[in-house]
C-alpha atoms as a PDB file:
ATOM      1  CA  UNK A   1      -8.088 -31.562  13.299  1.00  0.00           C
ATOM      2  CA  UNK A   2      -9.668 -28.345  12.242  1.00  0.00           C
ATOM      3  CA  UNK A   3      -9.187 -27.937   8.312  1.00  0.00           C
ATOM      4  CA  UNK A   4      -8.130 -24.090   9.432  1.00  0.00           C
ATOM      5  CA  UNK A   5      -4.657 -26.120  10.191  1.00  0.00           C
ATOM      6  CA  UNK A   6      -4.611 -28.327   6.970  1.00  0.00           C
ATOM      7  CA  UNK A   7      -6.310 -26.826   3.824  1.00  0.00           C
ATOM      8  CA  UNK A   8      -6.747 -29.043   1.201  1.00  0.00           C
ATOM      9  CA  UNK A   9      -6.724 -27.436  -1.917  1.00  0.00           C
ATOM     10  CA  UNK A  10     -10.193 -27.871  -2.653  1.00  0.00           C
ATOM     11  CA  UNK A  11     -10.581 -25.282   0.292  1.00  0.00           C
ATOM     12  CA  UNK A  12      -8.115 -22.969  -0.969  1.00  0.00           C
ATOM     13  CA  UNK A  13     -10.133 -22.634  -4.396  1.00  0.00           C
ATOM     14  CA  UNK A  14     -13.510 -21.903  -2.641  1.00  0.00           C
ATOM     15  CA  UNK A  15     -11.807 -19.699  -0.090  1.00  0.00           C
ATOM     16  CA  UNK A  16     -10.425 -17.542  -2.991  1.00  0.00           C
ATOM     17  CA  UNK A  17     -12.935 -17.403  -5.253  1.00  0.00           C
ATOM     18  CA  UNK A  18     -15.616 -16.212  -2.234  1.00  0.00           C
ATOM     19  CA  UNK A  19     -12.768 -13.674  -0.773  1.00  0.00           C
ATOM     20  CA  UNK A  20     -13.579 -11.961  -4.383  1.00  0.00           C
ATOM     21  CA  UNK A  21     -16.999 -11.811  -4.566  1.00  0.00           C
ATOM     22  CA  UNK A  22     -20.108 -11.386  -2.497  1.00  0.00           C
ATOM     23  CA  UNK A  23     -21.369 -15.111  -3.123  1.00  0.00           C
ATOM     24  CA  UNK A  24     -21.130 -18.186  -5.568  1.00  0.00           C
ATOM     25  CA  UNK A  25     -23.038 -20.994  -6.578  1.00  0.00           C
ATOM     26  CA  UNK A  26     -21.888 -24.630  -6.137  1.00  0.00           C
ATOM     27  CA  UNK A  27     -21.756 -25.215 -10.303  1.00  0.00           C
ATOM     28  CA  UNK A  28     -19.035 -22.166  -9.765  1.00  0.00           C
ATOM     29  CA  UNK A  29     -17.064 -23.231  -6.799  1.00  0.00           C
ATOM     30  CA  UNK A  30     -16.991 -27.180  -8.005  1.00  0.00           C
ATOM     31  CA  UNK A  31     -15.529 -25.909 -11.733  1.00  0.00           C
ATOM     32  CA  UNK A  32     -13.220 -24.350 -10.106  1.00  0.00           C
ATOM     33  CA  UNK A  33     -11.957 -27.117  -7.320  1.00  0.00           C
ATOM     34  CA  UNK A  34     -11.642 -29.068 -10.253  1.00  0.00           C
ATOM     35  CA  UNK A  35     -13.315 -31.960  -8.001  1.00  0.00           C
ATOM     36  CA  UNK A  36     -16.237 -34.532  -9.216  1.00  0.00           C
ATOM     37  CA  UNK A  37     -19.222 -33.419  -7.197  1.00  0.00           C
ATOM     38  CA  UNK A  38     -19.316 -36.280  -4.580  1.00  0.00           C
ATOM     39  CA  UNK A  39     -16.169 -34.841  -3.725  1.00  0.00           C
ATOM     40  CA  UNK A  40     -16.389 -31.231  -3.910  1.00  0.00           C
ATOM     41  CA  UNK A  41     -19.437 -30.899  -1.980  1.00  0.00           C
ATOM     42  CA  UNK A  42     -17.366 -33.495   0.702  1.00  0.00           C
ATOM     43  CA  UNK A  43     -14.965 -30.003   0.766  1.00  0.00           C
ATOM     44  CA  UNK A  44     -17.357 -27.478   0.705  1.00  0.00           C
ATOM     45  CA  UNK A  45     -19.507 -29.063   3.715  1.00  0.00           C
ATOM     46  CA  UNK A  46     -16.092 -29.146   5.896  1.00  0.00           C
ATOM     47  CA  UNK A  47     -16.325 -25.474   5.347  1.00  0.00           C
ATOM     48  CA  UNK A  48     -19.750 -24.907   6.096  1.00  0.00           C
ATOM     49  CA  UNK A  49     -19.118 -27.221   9.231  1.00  0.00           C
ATOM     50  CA  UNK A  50     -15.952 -25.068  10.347  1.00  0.00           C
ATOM     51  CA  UNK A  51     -18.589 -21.929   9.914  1.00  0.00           C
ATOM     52  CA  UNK A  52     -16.216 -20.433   7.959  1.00  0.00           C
ATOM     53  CA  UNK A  53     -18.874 -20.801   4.683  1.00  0.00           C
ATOM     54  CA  UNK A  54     -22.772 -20.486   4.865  1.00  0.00           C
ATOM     55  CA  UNK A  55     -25.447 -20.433   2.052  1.00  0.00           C
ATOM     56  CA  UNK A  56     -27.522 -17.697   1.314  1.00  0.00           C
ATOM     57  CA  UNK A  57     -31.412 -18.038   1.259  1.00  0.00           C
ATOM     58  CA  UNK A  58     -31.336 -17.973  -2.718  1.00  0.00           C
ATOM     59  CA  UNK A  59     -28.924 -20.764  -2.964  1.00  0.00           C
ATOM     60  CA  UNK A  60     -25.629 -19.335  -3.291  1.00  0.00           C
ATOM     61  CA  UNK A  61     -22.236 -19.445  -0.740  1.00  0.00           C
ATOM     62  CA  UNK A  62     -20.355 -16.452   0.694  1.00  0.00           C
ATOM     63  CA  UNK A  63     -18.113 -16.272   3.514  1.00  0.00           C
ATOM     64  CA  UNK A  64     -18.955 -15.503   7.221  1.00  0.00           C
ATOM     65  CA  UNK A  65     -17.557 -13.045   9.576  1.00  0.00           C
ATOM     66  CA  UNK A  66     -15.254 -16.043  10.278  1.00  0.00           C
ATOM     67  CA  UNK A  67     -14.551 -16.767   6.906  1.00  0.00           C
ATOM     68  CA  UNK A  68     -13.816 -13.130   5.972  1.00  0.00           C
ATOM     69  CA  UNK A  69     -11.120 -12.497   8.934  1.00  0.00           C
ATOM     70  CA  UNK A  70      -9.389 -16.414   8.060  1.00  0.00           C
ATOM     71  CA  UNK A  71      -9.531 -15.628   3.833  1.00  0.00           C
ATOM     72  CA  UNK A  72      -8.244 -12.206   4.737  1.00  0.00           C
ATOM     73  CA  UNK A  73      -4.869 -13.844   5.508  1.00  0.00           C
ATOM     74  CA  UNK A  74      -4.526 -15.350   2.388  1.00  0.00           C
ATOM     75  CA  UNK A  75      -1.374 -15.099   0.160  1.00  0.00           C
ATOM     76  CA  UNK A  76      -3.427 -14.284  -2.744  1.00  0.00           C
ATOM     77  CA  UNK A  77      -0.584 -15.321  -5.054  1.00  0.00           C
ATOM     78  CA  UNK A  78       0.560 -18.613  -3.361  1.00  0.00           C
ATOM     79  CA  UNK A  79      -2.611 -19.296  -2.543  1.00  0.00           C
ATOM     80  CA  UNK A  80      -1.728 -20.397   1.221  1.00  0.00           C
ATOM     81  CA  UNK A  81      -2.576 -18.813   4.603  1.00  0.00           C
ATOM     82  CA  UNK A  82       0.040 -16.556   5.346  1.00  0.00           C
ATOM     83  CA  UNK A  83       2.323 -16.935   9.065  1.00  0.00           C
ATOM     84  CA  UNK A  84       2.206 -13.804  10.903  1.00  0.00           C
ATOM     85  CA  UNK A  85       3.687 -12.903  13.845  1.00  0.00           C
ATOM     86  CA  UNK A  86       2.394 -13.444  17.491  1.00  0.00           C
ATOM     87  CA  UNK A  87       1.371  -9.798  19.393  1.00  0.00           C
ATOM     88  CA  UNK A  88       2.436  -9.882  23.136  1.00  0.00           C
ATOM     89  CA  UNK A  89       2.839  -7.585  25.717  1.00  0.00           C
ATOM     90  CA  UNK A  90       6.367  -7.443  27.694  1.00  0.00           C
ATOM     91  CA  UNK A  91       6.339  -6.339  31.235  1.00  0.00           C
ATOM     92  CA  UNK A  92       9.305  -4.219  32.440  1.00  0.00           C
ATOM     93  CA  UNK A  93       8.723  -4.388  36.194  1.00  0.00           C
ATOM     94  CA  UNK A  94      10.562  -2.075  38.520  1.00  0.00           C
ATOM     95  CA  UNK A  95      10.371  -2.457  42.631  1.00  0.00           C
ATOM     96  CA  UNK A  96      11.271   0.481  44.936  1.00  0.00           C
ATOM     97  CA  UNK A  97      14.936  -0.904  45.178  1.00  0.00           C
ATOM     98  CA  UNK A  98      15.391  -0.957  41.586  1.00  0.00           C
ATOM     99  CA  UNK A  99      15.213  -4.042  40.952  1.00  0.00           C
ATOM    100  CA  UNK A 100      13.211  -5.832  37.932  1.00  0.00           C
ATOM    101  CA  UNK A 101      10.994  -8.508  37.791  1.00  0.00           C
ATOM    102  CA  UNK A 102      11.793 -11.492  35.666  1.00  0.00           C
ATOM    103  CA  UNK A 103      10.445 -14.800  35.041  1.00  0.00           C
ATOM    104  CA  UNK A 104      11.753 -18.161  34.353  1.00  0.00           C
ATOM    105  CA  UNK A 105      10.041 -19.979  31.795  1.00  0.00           C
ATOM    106  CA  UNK A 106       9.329 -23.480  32.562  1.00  0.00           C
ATOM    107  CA  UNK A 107       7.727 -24.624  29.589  1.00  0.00           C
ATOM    108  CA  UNK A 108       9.138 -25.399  26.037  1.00  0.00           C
ATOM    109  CA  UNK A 109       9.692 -24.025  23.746  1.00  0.00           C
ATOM    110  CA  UNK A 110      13.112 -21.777  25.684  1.00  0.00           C
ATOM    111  CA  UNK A 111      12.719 -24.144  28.489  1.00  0.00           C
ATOM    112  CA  UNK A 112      14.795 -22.966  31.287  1.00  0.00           C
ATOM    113  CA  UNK A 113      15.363 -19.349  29.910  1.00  0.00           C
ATOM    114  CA  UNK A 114      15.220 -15.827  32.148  1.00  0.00           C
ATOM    115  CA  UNK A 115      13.749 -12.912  31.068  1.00  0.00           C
ATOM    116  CA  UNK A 116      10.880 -10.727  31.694  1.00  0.00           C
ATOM    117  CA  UNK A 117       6.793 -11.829  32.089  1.00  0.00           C
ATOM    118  CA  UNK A 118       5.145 -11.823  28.655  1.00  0.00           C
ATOM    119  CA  UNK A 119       1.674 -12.099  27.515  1.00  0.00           C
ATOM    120  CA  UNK A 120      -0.396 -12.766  24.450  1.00  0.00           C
ATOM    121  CA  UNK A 121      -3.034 -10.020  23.840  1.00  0.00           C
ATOM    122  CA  UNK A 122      -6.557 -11.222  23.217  1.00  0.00           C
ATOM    123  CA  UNK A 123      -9.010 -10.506  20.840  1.00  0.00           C
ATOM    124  CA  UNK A 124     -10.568  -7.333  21.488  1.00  0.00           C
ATOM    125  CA  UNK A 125      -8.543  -6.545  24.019  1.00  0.00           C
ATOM    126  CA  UNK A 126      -6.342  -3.164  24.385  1.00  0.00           C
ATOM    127  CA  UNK A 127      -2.908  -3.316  25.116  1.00  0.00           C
ATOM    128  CA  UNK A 128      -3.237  -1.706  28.868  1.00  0.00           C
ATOM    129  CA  UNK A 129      -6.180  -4.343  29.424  1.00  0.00           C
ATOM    130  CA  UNK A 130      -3.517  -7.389  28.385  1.00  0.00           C
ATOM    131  CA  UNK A 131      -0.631  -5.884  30.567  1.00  0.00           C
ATOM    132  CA  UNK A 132      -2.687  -5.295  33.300  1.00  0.00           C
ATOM    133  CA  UNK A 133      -4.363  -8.776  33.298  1.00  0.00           C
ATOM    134  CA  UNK A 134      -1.025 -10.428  32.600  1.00  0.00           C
ATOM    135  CA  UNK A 135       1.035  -8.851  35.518  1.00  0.00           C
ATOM    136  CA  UNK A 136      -1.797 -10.085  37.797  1.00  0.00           C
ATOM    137  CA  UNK A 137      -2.191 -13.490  36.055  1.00  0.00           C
ATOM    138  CA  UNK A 138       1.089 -14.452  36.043  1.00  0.00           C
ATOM    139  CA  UNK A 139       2.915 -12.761  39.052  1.00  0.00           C
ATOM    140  CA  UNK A 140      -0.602 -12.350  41.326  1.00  0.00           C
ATOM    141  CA  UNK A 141       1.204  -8.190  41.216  1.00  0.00           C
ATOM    142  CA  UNK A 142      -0.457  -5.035  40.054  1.00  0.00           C
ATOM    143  CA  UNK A 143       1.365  -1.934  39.231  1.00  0.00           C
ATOM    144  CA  UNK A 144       1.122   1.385  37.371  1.00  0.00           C
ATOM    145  CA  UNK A 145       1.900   0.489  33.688  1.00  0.00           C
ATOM    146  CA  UNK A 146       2.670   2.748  30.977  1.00  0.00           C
ATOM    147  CA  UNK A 147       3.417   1.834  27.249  1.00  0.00           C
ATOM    148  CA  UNK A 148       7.306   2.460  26.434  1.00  0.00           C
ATOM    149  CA  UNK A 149       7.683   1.210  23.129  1.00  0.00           C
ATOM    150  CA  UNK A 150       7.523  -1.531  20.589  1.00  0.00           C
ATOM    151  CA  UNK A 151       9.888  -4.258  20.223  1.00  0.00           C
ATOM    152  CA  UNK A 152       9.978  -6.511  17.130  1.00  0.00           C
ATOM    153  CA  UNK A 153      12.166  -9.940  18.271  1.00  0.00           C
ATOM    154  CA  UNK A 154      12.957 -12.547  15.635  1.00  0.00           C
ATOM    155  CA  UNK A 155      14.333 -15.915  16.506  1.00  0.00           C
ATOM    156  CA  UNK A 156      16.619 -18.208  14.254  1.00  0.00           C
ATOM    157  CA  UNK A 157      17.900 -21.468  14.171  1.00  0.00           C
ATOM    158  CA  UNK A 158      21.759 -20.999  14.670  1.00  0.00           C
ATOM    159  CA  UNK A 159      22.526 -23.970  12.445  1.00  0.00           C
ATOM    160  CA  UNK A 160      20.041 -23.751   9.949  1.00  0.00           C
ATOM    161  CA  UNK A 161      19.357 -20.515   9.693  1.00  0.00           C
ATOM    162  CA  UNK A 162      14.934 -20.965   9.772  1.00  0.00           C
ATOM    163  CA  UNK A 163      13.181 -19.148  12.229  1.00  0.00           C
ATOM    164  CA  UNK A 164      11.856 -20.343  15.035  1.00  0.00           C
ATOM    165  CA  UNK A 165       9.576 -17.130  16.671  1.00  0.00           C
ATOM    166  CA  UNK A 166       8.404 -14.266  15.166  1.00  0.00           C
ATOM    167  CA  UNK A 167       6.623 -11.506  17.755  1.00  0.00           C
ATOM    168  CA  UNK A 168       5.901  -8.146  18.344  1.00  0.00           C
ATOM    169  CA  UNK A 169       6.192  -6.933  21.949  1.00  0.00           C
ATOM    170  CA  UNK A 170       4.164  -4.016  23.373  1.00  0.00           C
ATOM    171  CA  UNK A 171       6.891  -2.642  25.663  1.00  0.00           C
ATOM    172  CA  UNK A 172       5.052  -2.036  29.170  1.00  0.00           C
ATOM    173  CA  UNK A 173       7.102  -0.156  31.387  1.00  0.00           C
ATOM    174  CA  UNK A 174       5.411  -0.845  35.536  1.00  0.00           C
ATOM    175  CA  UNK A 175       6.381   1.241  38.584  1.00  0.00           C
ATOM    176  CA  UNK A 176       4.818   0.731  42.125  1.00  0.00           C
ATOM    177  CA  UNK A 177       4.568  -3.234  42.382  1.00  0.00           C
ATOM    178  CA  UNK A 178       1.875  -4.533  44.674  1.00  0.00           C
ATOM    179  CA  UNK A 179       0.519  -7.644  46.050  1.00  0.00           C
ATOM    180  CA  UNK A 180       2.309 -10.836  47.084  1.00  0.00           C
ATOM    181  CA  UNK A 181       4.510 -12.040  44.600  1.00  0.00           C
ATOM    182  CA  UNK A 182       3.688 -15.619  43.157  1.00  0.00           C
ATOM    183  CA  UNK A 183       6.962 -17.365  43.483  1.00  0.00           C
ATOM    184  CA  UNK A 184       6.175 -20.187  41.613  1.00  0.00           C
ATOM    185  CA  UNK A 185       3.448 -21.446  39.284  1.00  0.00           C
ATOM    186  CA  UNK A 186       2.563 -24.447  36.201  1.00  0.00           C
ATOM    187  CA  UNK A 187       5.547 -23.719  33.927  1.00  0.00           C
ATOM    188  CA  UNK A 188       7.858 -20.973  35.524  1.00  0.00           C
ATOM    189  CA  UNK A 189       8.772 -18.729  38.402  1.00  0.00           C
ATOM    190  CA  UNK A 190       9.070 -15.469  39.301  1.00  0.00           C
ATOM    191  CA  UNK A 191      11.766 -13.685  41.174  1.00  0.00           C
ATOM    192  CA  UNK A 192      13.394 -10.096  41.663  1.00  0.00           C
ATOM    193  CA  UNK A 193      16.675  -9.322  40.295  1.00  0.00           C
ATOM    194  CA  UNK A 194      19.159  -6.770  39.907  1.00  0.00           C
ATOM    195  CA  UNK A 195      20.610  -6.453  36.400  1.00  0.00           C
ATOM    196  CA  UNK A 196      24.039  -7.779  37.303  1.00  0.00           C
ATOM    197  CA  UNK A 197      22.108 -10.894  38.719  1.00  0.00           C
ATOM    198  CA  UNK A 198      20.074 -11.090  35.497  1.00  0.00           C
ATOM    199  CA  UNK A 199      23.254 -11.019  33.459  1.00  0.00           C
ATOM    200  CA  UNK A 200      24.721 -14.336  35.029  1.00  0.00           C
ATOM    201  CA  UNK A 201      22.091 -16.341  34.358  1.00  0.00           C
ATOM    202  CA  UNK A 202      23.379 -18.786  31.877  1.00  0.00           C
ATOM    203  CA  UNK A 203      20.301 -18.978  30.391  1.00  0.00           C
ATOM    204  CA  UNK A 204      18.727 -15.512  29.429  1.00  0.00           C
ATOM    205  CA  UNK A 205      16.428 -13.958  26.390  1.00  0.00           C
ATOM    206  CA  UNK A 206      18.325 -10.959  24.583  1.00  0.00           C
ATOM    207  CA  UNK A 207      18.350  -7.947  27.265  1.00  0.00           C
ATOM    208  CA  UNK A 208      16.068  -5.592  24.973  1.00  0.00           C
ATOM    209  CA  UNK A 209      16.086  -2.036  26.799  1.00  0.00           C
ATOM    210  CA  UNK A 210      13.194   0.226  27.376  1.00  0.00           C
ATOM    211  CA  UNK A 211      13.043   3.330  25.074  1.00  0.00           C
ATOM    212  CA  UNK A 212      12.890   5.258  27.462  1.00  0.00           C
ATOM    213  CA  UNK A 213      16.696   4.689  28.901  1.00  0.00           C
ATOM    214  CA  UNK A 214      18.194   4.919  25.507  1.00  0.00           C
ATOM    215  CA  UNK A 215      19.367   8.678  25.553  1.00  0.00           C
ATOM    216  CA  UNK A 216      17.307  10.297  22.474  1.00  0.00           C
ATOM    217  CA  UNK A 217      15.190   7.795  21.284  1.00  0.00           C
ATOM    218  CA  UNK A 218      12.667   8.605  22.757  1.00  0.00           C
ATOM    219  CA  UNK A 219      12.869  12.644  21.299  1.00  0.00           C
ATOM    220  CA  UNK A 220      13.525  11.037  17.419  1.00  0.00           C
ATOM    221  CA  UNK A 221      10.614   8.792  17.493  1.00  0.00           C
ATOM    222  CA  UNK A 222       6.832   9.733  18.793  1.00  0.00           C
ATOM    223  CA  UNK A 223       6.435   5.386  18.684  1.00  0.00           C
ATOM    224  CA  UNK A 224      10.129   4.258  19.571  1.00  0.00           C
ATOM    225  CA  UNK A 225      10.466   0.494  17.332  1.00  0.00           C
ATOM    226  CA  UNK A 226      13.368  -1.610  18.182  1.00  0.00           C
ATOM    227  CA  UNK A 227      14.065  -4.853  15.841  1.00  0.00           C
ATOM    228  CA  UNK A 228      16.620  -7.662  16.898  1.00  0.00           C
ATOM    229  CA  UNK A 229      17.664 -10.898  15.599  1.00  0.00           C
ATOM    230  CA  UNK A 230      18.655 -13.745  17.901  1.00  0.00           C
ATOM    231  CA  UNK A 231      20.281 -17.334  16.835  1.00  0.00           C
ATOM    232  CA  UNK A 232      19.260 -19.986  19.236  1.00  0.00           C
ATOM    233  CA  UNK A 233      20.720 -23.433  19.059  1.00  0.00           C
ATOM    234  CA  UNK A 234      18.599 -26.426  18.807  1.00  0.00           C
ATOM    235  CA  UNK A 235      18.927 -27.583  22.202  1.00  0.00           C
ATOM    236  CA  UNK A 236      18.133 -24.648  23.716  1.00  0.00           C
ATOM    237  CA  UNK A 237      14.739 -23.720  21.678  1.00  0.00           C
END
C-alpha cells in the first residue's frame, strides 16, 4: 500500500520538518522522529522509495517536486494530510428538442442514481479540455460547451450526519449534440430525457440548475457559485 495512504508518524515528522526548510540531515530528522536509527532510517527510505524524499549531493534530505505538492496538503497543526474535495466537470447537455442528457450511474458508490454525465479533471488539464474529453468518453457525443457556473455539492449521511462526498462541479452548459449516442457502457447508461421524465425517476441526484436560467444570477455574480447540502441514506450511497 503506498505510505501516501497510511503515514506513520515517523513520516509525518520528516515531512514537516523538510516542508520548512530547504534540506536536513539524518542526525536532524531521526531526533526529531524520536525513532532508534535502525528504525528511522526503515521510515525515511519508504520515503525516498515513494520519491517523495531524495538526498542532496552533500548529504542532506529535502523534498521533491512530489514531496512538495503531497507536504503542501498538510494540516500543519494536526499534523495529518488534509481531505479536500474532488474537482469535476458536470455536463448540462441540451438536444434540439430540448431535451437533456442524463446518465445512470451503474457503479457504487449512488448505484442506480440519475443525473447528469460527470467527470474528474486531470492534472494539467483545463476545464474545456475535461468537458470536452468527458462528453466524448462517456456518451461517444461532442457538442459546443460553454462554462455556466460553479456548483459546490456536499453529501451527508442522513442518519449520522458524516459526509460522504465532497466536490466541486465546473458547470458545462453543451448545445448542438453530435455523434451516436452510447446507450450503454461498464457502469451506466445514457439516455435523453425531458425534465418531467427526469423528475420521476425514483432515484435521482439533487436537480442543481444552470446559472444561467436562474433570473439575475447571472447579472449579480461575474462567477455564479451555488452550494447545496444533500442527506443520503445508507442504502442508497
Amino acid at each position: 500500500m503506498s505510505i501516501e495512504k497510511e503515514l506513520h508518524k515517523a513520516h509525518v515528522a520528516i515531512l514537516h520538518v523538510l516542508l520548512f526548510r530547504p534540506d536536513a540531515r539524518f542526525a536532524e530528522l531521526q531526533k526529531v522522529s524520536e525513532l532508534h536509527s535502525d528504525h528511522f532510517n526503515f521510515y525515511l527510505k519508504q520515503l525516498v522509495d515513494e520519491k517523495l524524499v531524495a538526498k542532496n549531493s552533500d548529504g542532506a534530505y529535502h523534498l521533491t517536486q512530489k514531496g512538495k505538492e503531497f507536504a503542501n496538503r498538510f494540516d500543519t497543526d494536526e499534523r495529518k494530510v488534509e481531505r479536500q474535495p474532488k474537482v469535476a466537470v458536470c455536463l448540462w447537455i441540451i438536444d434540439g428538442d430540448g431535451r437533456m442528457l442524463t446518465q445512470q450511474r451503474l457503479k457504487q458508490p449512488y448505484y442506480g442514481y440519475w443525473g447528469r454525465p460527470t467527470g474528474k479533471i486531470r492534472w494539467g488539464e483545463t476545464i474545456m479540455e475535461a468537458a470536452a474529453r468527458e462528453l466524448m468518453e462517456e456518451t461517444g457525443l461532442t457538442a459546443d460547451l460553454s462554462f455556466d457556473s460553479v456548483y459546490h455539492k456536499m453529501d451527508f449521511n442522513e442518519e449520522t450526519g458524516d459526509m460522504l462526498e465532497d466536490k466541486i462541479f465546473f458547470m458545462m452548459k453543451g448545445v448542438n449534440p453530435r455523434g451516436d449516442l452510447i446507450k450503454e457502457f461498464e457502469g451506466g447508461k445514457n439516455a435523453w430525457m425531458t425534465a418531467d421524465d427526469f423528475m420521476t425517476q425514483p432515484l435521482r441526484f439533487g436537480n442543481a440548475t444552470l446559472a444561467a436560467d436562474e433570473p439575475g444570477t447571472a447579472k449579480s455574480n461575474p462567477v455564479p457559485i451555488m452550494e447545496e447540502r444533500h442527506n443520503y441514506s445508507p442504502k442508497n450511497y
